[in-house]
N, C-alpha and C. Protein backbone atom coordinates (compact mmCIF):
# COMPACT_ATOMS: atom_id res chain seq x y z
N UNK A 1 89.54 84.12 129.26
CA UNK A 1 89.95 85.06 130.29
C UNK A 1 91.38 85.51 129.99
N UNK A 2 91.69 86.96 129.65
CA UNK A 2 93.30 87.36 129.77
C UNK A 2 94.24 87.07 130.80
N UNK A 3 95.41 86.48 130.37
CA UNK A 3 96.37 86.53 131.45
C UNK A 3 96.65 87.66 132.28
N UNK A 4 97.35 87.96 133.69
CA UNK A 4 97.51 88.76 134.00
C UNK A 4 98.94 89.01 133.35
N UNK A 5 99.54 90.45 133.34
CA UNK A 5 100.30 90.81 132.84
C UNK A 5 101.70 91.40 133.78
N UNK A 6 102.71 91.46 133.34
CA UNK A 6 103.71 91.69 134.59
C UNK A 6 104.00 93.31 134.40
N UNK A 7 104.33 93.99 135.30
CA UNK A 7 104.60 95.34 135.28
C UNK A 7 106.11 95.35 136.07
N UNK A 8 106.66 95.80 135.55
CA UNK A 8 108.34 96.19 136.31
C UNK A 8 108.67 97.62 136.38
N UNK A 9 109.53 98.02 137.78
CA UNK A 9 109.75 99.18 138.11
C UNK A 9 111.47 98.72 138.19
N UNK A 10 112.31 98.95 136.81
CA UNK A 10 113.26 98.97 136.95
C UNK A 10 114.49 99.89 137.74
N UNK A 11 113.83 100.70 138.37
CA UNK A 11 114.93 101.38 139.45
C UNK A 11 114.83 100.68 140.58
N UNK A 12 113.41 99.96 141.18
CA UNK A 12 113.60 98.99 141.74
C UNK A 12 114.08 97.66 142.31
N UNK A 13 113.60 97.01 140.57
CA UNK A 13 113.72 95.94 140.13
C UNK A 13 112.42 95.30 141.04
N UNK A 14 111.41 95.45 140.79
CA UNK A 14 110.16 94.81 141.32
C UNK A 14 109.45 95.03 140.04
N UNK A 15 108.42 93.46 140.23
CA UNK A 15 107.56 93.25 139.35
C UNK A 15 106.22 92.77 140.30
N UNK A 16 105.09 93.44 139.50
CA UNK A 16 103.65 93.22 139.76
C UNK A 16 102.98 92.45 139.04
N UNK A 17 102.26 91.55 139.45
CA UNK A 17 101.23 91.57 138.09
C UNK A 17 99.78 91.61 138.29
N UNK A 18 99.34 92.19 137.24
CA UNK A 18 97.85 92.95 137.56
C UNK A 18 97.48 92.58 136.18
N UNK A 19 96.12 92.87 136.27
CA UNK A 19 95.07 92.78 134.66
C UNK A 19 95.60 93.81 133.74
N UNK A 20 95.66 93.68 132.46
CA UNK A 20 95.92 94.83 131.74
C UNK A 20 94.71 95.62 131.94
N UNK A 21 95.32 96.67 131.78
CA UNK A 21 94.47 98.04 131.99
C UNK A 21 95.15 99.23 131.61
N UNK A 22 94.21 100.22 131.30
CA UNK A 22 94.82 101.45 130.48
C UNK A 22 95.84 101.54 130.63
N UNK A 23 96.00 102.03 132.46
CA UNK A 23 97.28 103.10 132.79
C UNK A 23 98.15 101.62 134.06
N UNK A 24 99.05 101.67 133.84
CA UNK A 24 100.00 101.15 134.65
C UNK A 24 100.17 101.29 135.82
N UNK A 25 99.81 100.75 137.12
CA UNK A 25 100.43 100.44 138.17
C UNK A 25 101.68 101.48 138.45
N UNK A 26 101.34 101.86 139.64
CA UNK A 26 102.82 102.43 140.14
C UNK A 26 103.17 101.53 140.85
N UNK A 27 104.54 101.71 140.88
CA UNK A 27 105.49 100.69 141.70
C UNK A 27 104.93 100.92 143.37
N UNK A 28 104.96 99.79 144.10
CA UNK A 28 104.89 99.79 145.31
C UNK A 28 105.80 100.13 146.24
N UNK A 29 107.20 99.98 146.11
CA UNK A 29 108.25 100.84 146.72
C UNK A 29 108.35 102.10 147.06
N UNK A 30 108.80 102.76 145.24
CA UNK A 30 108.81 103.95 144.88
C UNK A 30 107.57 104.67 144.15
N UNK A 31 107.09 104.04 143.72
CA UNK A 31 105.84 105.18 143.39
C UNK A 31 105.71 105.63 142.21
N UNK A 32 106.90 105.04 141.18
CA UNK A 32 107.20 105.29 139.92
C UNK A 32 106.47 104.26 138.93
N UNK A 33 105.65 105.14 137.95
CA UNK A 33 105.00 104.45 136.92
C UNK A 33 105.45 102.84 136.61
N UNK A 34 104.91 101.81 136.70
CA UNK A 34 105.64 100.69 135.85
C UNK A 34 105.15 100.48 135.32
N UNK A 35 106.49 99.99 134.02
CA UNK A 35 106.21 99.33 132.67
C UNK A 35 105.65 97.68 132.44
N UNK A 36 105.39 98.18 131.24
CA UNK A 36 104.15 96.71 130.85
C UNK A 36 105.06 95.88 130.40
N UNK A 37 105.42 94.32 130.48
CA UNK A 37 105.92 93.59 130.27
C UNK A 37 105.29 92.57 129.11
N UNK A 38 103.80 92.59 129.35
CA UNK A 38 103.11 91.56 128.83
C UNK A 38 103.36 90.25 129.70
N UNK A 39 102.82 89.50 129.46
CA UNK A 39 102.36 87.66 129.79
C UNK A 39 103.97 86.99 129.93
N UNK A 40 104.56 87.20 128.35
CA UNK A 40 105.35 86.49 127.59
C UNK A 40 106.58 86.38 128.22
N UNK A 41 106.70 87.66 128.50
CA UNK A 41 108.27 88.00 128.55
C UNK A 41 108.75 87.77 130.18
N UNK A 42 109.99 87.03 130.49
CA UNK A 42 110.22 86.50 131.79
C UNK A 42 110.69 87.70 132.15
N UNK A 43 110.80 87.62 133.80
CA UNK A 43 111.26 89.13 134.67
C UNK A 43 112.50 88.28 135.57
N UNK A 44 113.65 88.93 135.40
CA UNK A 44 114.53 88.43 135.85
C UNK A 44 114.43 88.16 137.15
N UNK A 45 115.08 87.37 137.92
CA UNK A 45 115.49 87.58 139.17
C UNK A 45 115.99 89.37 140.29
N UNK A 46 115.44 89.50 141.01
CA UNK A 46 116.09 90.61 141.42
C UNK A 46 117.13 90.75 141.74
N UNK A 47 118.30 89.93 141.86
CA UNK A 47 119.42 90.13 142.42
C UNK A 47 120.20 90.25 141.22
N UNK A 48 120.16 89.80 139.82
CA UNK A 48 120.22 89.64 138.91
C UNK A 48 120.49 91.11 138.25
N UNK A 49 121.53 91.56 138.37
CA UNK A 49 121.48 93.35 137.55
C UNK A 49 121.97 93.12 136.46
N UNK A 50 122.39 92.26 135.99
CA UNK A 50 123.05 91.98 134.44
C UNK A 50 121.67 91.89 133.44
N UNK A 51 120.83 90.58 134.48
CA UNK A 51 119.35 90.51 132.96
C UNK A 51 118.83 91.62 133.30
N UNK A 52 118.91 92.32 134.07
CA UNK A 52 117.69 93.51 134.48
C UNK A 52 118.42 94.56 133.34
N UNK A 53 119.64 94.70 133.31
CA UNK A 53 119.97 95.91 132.26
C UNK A 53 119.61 95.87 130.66
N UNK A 54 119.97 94.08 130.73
CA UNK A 54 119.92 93.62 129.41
C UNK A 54 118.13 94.02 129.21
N UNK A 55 117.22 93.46 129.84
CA UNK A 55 115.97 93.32 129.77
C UNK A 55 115.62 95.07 129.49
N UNK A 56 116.17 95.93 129.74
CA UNK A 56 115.67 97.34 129.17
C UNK A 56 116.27 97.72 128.56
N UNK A 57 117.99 97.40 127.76
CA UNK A 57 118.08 97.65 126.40
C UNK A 57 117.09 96.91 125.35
N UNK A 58 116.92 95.65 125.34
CA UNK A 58 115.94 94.80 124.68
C UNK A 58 114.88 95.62 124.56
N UNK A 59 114.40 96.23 125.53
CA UNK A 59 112.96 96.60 125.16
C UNK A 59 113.37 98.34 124.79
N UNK A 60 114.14 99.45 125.48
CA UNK A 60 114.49 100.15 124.66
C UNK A 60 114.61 100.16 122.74
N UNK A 61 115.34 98.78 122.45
CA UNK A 61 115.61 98.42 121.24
C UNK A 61 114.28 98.04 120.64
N UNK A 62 113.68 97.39 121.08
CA UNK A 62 112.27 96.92 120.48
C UNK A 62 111.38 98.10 119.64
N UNK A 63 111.47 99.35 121.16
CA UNK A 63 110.42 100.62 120.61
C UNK A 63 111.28 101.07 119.74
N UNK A 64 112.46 101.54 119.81
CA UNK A 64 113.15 102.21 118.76
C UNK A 64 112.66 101.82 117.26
N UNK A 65 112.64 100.27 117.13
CA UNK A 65 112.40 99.25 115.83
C UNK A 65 111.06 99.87 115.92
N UNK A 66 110.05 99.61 116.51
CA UNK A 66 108.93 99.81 116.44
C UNK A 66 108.47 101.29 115.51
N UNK A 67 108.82 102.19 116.27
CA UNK A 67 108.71 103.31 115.87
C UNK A 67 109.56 103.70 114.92
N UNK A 68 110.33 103.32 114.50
CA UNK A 68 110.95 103.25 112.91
C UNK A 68 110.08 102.51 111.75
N UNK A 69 109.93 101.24 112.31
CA UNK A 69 108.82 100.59 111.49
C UNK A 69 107.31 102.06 111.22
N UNK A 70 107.04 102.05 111.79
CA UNK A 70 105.73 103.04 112.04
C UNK A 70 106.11 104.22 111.48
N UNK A 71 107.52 104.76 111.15
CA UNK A 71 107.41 105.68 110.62
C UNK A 71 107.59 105.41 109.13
N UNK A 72 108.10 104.39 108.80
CA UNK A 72 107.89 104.04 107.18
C UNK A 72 107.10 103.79 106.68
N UNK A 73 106.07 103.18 107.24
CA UNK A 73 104.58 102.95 107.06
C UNK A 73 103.71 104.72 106.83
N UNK A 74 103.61 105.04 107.78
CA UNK A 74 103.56 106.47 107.40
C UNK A 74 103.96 107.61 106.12
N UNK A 75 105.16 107.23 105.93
CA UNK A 75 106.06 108.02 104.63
C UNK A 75 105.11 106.59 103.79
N UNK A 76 105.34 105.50 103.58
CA UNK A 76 104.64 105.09 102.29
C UNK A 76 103.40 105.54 102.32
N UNK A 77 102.48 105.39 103.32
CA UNK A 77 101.39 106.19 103.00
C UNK A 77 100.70 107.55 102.54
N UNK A 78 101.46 108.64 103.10
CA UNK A 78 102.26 109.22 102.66
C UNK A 78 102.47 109.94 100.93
N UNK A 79 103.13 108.77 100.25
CA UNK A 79 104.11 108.14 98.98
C UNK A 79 102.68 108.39 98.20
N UNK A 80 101.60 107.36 98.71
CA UNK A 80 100.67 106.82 97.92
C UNK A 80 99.75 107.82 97.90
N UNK A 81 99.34 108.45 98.92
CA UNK A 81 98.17 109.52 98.99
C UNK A 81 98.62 110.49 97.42
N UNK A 82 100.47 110.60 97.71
CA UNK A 82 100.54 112.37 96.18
C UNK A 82 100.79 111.15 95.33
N UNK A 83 100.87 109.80 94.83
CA UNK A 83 100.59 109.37 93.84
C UNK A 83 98.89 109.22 93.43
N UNK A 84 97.67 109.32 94.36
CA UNK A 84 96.81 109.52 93.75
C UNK A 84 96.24 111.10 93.77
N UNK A 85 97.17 111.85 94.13
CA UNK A 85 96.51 113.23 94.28
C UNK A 85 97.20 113.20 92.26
N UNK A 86 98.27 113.04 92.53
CA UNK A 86 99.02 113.46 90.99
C UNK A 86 97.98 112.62 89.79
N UNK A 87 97.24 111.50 90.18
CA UNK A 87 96.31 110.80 89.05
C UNK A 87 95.18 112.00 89.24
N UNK A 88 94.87 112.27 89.92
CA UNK A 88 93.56 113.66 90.21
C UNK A 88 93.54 114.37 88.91
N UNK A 89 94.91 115.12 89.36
CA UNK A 89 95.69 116.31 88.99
C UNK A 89 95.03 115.94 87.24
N UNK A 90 95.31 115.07 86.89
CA UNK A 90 95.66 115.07 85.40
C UNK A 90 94.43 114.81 84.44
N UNK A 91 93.06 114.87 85.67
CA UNK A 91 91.78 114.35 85.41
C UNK A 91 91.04 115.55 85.08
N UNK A 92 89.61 115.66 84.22
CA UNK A 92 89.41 117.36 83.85
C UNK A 92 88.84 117.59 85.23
N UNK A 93 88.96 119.08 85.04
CA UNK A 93 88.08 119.85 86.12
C UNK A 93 86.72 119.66 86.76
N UNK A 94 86.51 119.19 87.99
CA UNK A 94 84.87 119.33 88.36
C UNK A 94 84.98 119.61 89.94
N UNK A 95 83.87 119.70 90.30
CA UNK A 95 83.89 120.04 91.92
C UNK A 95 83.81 118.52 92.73
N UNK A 96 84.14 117.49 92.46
CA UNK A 96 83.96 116.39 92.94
C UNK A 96 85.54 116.24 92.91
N UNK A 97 86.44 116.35 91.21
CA UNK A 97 87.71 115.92 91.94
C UNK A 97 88.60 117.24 92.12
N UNK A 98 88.06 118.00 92.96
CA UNK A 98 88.96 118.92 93.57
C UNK A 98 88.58 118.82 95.04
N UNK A 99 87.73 118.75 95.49
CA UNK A 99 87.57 117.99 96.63
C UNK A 99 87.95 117.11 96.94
N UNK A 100 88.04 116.13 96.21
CA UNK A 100 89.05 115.06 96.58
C UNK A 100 90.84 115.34 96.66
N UNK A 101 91.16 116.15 96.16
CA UNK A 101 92.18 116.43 95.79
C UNK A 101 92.86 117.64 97.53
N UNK A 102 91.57 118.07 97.64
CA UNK A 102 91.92 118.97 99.00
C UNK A 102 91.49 117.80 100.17
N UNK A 103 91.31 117.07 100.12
CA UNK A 103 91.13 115.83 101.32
C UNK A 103 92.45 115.11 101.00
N UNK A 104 92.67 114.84 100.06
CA UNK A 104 94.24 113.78 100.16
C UNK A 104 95.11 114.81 100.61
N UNK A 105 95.50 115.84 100.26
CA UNK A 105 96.18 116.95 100.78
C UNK A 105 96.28 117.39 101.89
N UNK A 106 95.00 116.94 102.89
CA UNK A 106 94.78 117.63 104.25
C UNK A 106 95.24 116.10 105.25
N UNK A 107 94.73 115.18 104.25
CA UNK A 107 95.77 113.88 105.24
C UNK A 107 97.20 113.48 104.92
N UNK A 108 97.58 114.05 103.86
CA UNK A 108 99.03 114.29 103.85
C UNK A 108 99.82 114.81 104.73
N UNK A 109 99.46 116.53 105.23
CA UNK A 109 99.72 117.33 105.90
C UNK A 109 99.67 116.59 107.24
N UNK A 110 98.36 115.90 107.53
CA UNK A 110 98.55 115.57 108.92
C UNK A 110 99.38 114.02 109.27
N UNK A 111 99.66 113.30 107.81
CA UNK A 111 100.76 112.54 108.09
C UNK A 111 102.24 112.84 108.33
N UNK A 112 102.41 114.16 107.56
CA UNK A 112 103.28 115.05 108.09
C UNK A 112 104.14 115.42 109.82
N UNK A 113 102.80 115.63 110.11
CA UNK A 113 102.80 116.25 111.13
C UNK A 113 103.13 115.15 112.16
N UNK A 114 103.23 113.84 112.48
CA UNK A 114 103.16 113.17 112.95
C UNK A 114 104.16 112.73 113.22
C-alpha cells in the first residue's frame, strides 16, 4: 500500500496529506494549488519561517538540478542520434537508409524543440 504523501501551501504554511494522485490538492485556507512533498521529506513546523524558506529554496534548487540534468541527457541524445545519422550518410544509397536517415532527423528536430 503507498504512503500517503504531504502537500504544502507555502503562502500558508499548511500541509495536507492525501494519496498521491495526478493533480494536487488545493490548499484549504487559500485555495492555492499545493505542492507535492513526497513521504520523505519533513514539513516544518508552522511557526517556523526560517525552515519554511529554506524548505523552498531546497526544492526550488532541486528542480533547477533536475532540469539541467534532463537537459544534458537530451543534448547527448541528441549528440548520438547525428553520430548515427553521419554513419548513414557514408553508407551507399537505398530507400531503407534514407529513411532511416529522415527518422533520426525528425527526432533530432523534436529533441530540439524541447
Amino acid at each position: 500500500m503507498p504512503s500517503n504523501h504531504n502537500y504544502v501551501c507555502f503562502a500558508c504554511r499548511i500541509s495536507v496529506r492525501r494519496e498521491k494522485t495526478a493533480e494536487s490538492p488545493l490548499c484549504p485556507r487559500c485555495g492555492q494549488q499545493s505542492r507535492d512533498l513526497g513521504y520523505k521529506i519533513p514539513v516544518p513546523a508552522k511557526d517556523n519561517e526560517r525552515a519554511w524558506t529554506d524548505l523552498r529554496i531546497e526544492l526550488r534548487e532541486s528542480a533547477r538540478a533536475t532540469a539541467g540534468s534532463e537537459n544534458q541527457a537530451r543534448v547527448a541524445h541528441a549528440h548520438e542520434l547525428e553520430r548515427q545519422v553521419a554513419r548513414l550518410e557514408h553508407l551507399p544509397d537505398n530507400p531503407a537508409r534514407a529513411r532511416a536517415i529522415r527518422d533520426l532527423r525528425k527526432r533530432i528536430s523534436d529533441l530540439h524543440r524541447h
